[in-house]
PDB file of N, CA and C in Angstrom:
ATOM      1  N   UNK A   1      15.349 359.498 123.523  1.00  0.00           N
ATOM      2  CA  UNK A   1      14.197 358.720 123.144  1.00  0.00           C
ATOM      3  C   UNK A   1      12.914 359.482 123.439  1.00  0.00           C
ATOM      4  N   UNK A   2      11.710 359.155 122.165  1.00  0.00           N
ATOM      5  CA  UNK A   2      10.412 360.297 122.543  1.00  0.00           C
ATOM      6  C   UNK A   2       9.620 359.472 124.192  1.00  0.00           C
ATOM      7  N   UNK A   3       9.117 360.009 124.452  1.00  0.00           N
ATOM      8  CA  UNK A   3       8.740 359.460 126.096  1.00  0.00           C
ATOM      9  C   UNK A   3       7.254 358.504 125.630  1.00  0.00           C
ATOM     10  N   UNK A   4       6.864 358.284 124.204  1.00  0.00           N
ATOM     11  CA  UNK A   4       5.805 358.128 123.647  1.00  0.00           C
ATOM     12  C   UNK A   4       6.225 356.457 123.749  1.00  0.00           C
ATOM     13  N   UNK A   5       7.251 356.433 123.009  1.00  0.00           N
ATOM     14  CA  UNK A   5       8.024 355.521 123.320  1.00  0.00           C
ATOM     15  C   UNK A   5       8.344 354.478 124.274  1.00  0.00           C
ATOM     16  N   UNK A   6       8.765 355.234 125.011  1.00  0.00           N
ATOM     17  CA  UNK A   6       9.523 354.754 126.206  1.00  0.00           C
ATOM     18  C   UNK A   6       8.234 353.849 127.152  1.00  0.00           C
ATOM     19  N   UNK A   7       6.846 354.782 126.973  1.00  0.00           N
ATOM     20  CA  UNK A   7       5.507 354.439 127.820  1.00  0.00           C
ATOM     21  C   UNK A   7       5.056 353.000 126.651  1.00  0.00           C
ATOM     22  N   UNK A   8       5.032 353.029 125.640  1.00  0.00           N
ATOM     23  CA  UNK A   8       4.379 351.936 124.832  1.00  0.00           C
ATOM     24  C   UNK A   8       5.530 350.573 125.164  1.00  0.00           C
ATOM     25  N   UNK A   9       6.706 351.127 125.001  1.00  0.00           N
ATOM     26  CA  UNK A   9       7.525 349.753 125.940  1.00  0.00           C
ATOM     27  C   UNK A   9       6.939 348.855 127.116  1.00  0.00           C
ATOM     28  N   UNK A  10       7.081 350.431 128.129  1.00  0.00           N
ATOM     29  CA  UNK A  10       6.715 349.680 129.281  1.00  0.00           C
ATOM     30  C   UNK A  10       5.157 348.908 128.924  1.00  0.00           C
ATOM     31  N   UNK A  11       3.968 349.283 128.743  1.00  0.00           N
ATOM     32  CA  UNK A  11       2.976 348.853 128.569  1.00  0.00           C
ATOM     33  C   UNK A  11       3.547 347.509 127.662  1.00  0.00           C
ATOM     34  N   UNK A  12       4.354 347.281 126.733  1.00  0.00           N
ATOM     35  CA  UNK A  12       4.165 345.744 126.228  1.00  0.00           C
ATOM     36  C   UNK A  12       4.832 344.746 126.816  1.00  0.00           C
ATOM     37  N   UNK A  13       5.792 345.425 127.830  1.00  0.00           N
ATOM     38  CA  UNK A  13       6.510 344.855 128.794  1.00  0.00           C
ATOM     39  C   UNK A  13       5.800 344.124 129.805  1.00  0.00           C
ATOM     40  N   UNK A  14       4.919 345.146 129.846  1.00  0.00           N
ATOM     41  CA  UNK A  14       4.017 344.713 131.325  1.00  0.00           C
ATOM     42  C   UNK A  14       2.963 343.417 130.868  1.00  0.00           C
ATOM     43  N   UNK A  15       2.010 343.897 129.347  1.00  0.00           N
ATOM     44  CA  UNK A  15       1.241 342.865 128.995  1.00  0.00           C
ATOM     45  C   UNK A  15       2.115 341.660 128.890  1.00  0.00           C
ATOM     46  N   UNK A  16       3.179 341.558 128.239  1.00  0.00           N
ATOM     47  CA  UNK A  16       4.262 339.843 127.616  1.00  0.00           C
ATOM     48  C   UNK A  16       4.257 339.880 129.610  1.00  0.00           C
ATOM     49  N   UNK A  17       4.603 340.239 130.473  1.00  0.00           N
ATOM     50  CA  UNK A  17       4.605 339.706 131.627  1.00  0.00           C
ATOM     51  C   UNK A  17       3.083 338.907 132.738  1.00  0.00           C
ATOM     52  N   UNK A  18       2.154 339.779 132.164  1.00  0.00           N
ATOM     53  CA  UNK A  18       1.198 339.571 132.750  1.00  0.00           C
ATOM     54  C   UNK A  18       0.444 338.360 131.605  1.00  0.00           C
ATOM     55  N   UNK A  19       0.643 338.361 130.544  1.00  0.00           N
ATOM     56  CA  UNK A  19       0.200 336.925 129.892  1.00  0.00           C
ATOM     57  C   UNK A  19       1.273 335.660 129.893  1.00  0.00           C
ATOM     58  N   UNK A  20       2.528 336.051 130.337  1.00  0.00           N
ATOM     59  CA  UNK A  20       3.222 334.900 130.797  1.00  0.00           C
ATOM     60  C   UNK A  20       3.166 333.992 132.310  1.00  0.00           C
ATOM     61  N   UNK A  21       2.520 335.253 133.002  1.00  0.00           N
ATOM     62  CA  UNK A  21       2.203 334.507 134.577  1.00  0.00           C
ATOM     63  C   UNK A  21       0.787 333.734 134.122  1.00  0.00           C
ATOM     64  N   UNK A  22       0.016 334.443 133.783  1.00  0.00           N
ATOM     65  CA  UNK A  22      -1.253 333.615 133.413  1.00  0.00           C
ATOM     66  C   UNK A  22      -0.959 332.431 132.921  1.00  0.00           C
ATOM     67  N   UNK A  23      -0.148 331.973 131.772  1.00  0.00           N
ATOM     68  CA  UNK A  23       0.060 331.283 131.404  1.00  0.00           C
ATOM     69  C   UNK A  23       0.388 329.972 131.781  1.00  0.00           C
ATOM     70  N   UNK A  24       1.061 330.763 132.810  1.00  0.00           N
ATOM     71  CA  UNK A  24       2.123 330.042 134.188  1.00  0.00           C
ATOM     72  C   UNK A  24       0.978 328.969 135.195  1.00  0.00           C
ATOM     73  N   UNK A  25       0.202 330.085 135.575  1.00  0.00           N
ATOM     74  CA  UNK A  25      -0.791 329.886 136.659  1.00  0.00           C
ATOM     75  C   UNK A  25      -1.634 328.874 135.752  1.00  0.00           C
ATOM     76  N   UNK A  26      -2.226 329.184 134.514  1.00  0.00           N
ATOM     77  CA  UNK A  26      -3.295 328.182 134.198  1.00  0.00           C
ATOM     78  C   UNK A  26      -2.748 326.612 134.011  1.00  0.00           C
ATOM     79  N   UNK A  27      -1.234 326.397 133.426  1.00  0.00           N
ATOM     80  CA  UNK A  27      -0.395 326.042 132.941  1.00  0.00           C
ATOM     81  C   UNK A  27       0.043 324.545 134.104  1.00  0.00           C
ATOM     82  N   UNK A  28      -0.126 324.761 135.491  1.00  0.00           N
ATOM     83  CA  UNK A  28      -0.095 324.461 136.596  1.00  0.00           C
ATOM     84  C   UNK A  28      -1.307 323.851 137.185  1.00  0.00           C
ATOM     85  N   UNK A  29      -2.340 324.976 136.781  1.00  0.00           N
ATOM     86  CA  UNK A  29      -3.428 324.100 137.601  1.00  0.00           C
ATOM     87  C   UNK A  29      -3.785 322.780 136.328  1.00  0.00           C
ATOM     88  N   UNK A  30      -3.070 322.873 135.413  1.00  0.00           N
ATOM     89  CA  UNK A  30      -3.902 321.753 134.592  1.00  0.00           C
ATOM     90  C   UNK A  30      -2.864 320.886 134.544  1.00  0.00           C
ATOM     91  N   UNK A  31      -1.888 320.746 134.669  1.00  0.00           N
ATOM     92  CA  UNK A  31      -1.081 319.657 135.519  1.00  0.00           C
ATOM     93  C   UNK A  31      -1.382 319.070 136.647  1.00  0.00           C
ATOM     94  N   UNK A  32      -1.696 320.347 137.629  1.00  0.00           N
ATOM     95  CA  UNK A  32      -2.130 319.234 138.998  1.00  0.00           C
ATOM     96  C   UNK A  32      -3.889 318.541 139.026  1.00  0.00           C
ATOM     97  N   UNK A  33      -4.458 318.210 137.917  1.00  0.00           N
ATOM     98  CA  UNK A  33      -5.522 317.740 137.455  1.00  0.00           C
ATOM     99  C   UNK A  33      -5.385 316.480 136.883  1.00  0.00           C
ATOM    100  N   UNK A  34      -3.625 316.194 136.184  1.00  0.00           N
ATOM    101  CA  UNK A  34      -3.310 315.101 135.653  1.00  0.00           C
ATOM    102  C   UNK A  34      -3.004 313.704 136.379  1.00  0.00           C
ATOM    103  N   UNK A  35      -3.671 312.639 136.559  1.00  0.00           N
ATOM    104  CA  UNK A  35      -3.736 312.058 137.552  1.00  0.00           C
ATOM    105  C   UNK A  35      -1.781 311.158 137.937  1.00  0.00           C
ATOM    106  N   UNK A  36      -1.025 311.165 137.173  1.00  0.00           N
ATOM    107  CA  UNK A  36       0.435 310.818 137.610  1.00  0.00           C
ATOM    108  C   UNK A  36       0.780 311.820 138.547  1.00  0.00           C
ATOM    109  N   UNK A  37       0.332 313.344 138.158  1.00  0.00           N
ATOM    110  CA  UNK A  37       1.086 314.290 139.281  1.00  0.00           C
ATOM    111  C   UNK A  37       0.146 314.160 140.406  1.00  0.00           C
ATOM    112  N   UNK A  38      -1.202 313.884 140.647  1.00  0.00           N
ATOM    113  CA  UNK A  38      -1.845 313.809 141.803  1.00  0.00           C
ATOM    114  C   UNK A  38      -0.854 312.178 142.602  1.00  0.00           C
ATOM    115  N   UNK A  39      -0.911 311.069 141.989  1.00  0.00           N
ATOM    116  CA  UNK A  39      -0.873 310.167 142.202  1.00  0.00           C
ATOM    117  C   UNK A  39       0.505 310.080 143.237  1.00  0.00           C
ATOM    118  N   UNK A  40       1.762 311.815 142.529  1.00  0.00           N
ATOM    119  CA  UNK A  40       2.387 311.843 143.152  1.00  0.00           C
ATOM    120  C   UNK A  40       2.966 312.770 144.524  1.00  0.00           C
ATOM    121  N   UNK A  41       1.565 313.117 144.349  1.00  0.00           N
ATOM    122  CA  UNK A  41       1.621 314.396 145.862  1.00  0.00           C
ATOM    123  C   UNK A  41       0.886 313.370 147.056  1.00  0.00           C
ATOM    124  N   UNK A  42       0.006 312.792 146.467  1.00  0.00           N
ATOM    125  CA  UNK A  42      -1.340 311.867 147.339  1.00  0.00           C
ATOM    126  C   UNK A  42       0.203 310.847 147.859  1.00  0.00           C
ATOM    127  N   UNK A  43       0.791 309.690 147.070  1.00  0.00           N
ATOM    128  CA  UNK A  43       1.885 308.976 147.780  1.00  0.00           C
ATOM    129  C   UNK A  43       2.978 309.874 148.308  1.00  0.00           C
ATOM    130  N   UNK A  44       3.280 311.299 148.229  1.00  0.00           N
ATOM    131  CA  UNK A  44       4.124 312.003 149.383  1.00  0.00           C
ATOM    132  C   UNK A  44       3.415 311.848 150.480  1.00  0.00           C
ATOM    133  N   UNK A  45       1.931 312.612 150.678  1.00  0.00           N
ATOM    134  CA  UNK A  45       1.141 312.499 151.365  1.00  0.00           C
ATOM    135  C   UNK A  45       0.629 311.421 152.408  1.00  0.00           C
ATOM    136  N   UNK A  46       0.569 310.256 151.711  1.00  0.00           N
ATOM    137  CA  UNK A  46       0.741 308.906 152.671  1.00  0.00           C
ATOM    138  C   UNK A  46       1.663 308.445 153.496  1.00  0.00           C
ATOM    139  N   UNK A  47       3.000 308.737 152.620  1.00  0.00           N
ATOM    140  CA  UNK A  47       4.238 308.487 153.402  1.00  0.00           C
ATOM    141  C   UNK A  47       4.403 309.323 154.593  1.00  0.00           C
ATOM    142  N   UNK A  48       4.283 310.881 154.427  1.00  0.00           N
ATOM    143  CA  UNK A  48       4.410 311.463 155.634  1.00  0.00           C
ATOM    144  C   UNK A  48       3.414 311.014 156.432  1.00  0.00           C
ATOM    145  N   UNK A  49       1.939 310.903 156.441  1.00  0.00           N
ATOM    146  CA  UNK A  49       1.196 309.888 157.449  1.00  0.00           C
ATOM    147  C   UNK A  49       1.305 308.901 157.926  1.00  0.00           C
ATOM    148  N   UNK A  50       2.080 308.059 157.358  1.00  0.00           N
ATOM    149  CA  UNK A  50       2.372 306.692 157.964  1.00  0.00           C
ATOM    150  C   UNK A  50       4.045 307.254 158.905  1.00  0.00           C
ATOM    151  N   UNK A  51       4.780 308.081 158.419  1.00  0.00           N
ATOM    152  CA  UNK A  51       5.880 308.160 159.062  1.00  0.00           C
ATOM    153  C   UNK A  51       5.359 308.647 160.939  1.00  0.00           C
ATOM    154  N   UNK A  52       4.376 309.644 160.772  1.00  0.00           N
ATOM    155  CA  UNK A  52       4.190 310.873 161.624  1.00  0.00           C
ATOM    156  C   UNK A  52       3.105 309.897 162.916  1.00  0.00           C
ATOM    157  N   UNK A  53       2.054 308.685 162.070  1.00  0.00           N
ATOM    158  CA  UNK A  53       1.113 307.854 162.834  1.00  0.00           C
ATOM    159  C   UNK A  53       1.977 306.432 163.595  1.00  0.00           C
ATOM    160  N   UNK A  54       2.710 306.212 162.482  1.00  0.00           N
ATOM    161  CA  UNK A  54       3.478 304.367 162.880  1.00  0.00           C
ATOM    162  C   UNK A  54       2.869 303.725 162.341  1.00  0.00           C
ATOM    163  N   UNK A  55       1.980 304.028 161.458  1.00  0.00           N
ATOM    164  CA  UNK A  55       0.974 302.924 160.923  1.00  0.00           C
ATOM    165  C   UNK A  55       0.166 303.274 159.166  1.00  0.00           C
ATOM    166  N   UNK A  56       0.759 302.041 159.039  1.00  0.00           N
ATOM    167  CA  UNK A  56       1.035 301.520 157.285  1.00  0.00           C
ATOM    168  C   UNK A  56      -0.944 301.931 157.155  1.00  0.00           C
ATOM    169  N   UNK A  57      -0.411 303.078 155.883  1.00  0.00           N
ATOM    170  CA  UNK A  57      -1.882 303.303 155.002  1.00  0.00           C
ATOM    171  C   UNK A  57      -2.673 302.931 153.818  1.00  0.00           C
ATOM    172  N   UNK A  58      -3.276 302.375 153.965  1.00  0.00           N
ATOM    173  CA  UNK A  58      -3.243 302.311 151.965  1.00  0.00           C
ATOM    174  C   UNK A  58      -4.881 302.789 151.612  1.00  0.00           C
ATOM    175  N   UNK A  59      -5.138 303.345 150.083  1.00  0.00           N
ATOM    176  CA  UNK A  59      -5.780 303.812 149.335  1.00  0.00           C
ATOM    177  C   UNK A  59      -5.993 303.416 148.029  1.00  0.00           C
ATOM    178  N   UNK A  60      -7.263 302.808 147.986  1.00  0.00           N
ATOM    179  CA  UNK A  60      -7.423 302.422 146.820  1.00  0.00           C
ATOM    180  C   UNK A  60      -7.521 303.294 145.556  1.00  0.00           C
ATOM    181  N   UNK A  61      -8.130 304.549 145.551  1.00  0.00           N
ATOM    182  CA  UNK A  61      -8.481 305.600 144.550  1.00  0.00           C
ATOM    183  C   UNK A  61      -8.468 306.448 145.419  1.00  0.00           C
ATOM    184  N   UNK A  62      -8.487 308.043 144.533  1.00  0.00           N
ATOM    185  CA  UNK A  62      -8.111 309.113 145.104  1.00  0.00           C
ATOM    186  C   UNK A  62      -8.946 310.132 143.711  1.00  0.00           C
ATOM    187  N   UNK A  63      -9.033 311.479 144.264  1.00  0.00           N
ATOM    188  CA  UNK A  63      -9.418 312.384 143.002  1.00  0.00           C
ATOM    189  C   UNK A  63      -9.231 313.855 144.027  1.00  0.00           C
ATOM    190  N   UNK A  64      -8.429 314.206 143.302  1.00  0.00           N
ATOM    191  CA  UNK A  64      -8.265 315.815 144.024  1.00  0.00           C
ATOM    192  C   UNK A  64      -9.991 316.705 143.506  1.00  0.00           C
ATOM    193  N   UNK A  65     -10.223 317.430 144.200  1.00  0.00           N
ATOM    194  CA  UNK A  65     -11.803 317.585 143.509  1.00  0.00           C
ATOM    195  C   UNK A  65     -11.807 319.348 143.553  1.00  0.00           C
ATOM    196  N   UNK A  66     -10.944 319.664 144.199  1.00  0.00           N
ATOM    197  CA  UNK A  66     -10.129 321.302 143.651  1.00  0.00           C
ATOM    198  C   UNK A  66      -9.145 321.130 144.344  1.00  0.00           C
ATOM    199  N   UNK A  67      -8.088 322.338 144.396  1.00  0.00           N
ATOM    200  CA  UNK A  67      -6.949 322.307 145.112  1.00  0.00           C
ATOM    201  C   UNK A  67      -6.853 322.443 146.467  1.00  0.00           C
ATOM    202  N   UNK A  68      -8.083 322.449 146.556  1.00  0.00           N
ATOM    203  CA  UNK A  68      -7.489 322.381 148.581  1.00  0.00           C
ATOM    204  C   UNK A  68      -8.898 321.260 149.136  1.00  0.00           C
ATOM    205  N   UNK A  69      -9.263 320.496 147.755  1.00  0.00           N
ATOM    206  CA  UNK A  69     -10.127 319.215 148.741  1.00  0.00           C
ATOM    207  C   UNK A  69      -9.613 318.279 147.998  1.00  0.00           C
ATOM    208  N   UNK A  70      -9.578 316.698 148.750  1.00  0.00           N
ATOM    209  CA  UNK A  70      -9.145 315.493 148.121  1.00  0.00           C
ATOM    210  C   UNK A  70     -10.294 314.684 148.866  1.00  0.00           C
ATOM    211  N   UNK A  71     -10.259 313.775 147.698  1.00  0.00           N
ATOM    212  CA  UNK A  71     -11.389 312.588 147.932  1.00  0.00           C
ATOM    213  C   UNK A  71     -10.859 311.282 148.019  1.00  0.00           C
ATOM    214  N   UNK A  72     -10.971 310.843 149.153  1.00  0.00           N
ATOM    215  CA  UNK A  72      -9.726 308.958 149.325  1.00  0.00           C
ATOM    216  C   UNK A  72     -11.248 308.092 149.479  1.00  0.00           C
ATOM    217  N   UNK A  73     -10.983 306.291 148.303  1.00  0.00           N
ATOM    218  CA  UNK A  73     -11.968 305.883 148.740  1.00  0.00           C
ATOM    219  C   UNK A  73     -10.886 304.428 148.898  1.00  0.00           C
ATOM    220  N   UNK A  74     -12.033 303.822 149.736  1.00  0.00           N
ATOM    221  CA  UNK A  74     -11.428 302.885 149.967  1.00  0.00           C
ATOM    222  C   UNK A  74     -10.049 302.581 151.037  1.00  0.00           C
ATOM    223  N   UNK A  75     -10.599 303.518 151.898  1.00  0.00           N
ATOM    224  CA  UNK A  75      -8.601 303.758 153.118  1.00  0.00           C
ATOM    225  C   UNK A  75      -8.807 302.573 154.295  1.00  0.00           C
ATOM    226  N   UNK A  76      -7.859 301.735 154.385  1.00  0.00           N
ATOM    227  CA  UNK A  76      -7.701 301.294 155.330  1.00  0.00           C
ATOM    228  C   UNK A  76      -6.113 301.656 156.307  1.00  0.00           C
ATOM    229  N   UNK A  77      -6.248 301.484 157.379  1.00  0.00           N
ATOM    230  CA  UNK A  77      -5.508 301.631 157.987  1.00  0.00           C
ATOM    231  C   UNK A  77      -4.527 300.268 159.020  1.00  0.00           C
ATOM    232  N   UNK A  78      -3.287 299.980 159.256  1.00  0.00           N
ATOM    233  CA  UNK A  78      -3.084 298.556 159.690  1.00  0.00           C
ATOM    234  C   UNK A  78      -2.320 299.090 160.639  1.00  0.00           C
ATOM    235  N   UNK A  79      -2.237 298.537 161.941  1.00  0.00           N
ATOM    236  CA  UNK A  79      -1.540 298.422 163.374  1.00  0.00           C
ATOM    237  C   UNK A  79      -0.420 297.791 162.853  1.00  0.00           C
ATOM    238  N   UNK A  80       1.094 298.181 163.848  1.00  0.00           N
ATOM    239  CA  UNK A  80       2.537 297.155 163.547  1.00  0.00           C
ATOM    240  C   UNK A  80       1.772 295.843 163.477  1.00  0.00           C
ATOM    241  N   UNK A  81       1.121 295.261 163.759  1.00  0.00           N
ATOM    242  CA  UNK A  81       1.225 293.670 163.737  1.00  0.00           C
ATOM    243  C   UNK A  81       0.144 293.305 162.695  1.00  0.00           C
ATOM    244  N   UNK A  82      -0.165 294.157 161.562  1.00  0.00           N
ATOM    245  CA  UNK A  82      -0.469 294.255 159.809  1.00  0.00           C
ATOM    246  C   UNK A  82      -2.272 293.811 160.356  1.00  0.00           C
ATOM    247  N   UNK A  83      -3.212 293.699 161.557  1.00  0.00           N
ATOM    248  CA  UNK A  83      -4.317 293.769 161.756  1.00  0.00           C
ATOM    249  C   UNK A  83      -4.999 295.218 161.313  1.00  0.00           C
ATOM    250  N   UNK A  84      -5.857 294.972 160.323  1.00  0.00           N
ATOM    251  CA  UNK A  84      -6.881 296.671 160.222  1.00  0.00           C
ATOM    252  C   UNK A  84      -7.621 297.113 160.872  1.00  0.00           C
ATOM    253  N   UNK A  85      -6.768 298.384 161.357  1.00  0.00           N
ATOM    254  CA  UNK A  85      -7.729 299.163 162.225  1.00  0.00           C
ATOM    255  C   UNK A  85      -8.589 299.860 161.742  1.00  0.00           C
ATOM    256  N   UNK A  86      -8.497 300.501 160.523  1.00  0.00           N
ATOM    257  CA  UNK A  86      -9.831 301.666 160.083  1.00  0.00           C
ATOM    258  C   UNK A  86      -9.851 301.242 158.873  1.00  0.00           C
ATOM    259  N   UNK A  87     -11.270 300.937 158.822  1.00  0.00           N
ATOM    260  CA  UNK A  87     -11.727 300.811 156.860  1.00  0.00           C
ATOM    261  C   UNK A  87     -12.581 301.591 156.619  1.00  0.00           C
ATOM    262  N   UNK A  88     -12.137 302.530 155.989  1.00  0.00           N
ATOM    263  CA  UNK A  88     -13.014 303.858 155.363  1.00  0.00           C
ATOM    264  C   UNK A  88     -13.533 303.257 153.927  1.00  0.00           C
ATOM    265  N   UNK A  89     -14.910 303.456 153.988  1.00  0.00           N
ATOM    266  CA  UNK A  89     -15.050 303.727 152.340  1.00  0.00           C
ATOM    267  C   UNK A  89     -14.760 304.739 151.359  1.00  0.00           C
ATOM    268  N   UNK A  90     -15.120 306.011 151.807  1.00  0.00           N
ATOM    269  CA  UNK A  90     -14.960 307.094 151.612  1.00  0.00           C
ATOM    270  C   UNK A  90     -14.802 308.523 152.622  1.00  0.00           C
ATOM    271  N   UNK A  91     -13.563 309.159 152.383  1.00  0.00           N
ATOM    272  CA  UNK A  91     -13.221 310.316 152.850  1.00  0.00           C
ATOM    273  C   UNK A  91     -13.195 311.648 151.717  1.00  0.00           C
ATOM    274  N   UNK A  92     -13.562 312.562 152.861  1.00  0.00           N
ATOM    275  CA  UNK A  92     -13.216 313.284 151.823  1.00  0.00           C
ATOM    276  C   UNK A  92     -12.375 314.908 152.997  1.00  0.00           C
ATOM    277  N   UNK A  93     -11.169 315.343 152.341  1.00  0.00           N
ATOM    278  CA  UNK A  93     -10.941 315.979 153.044  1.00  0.00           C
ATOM    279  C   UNK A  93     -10.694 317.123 152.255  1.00  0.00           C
ATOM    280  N   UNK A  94     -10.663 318.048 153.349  1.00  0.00           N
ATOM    281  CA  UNK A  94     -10.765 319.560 152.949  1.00  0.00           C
ATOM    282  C   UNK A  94      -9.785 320.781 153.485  1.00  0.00           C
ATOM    283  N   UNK A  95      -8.709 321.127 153.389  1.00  0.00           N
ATOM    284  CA  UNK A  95      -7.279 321.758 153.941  1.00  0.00           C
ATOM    285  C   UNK A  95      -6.906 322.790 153.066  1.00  0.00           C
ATOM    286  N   UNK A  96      -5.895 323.527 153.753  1.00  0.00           N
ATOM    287  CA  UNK A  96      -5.499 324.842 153.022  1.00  0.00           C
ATOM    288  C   UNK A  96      -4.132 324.508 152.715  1.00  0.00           C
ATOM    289  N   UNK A  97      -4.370 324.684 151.368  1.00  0.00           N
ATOM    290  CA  UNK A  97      -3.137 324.638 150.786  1.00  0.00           C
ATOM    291  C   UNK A  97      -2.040 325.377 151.848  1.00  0.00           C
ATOM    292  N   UNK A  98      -1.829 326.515 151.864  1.00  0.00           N
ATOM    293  CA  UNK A  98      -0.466 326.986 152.643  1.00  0.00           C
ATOM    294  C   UNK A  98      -0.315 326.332 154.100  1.00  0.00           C
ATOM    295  N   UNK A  99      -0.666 325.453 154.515  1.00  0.00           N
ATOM    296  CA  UNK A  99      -0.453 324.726 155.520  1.00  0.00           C
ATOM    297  C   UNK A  99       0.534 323.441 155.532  1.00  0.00           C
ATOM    298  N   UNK A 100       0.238 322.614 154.380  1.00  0.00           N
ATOM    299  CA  UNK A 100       0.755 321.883 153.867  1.00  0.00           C
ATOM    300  C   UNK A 100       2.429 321.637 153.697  1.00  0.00           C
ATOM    301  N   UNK A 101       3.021 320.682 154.662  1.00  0.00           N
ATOM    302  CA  UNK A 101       4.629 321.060 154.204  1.00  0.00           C
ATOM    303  C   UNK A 101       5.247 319.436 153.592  1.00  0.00           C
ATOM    304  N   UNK A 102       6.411 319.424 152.810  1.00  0.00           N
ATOM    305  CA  UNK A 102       6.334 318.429 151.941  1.00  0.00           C
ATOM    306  C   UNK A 102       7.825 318.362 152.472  1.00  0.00           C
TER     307      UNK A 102
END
């Protein structure tokens, strides 16, 4: 095979790879923008808080506002005996993604 060849391969090899990760990557962040998939990281998210605190959370609205800040409005928080302890209007929190375990 001419080596002319062999180099224009690799180069279209490499571009179809490097526009398929892009693809990948953009492909992703505009899913996790769609509010069913937020709706379903935010209720993982609660559950492990209520498991880890003892104490039942709830949230009225939510809006991820990039990928490593979330905005909760409306949080209250209830003691075992269903009395509210914390009524937030608005939070807003701010974390690194690779910290995060699910």
């Amino acid at each position: 095979m001419n080596l002319q060849v062999i180099k224009n391969r690799i180069r279209r090899t490499l571009a179809y790879t490097l526009t398929a990760v892009l693809f990948l990557v953009i492909a992703c962040l505009l899913i996790l923008q769609m509010p069913p998939v937020q709706s379903y990281f935010v209720g993982k998210f609660l559950r492990n808080f209520t498991q880890v605190t003892g104490f039942r959370t709830t949230v009225k609205n939510f809006r991820v506002l990039w990928f490593d800040r979330l905005e909760l409005q409306g949080v209250s928080v209830y003691d075992p005996a269903n009395n509210q302890m914390i009524r937030v209007q608005e939070i807003q929190i701010n974390f690194q993604l690779g910290t995060i375990e699910m």
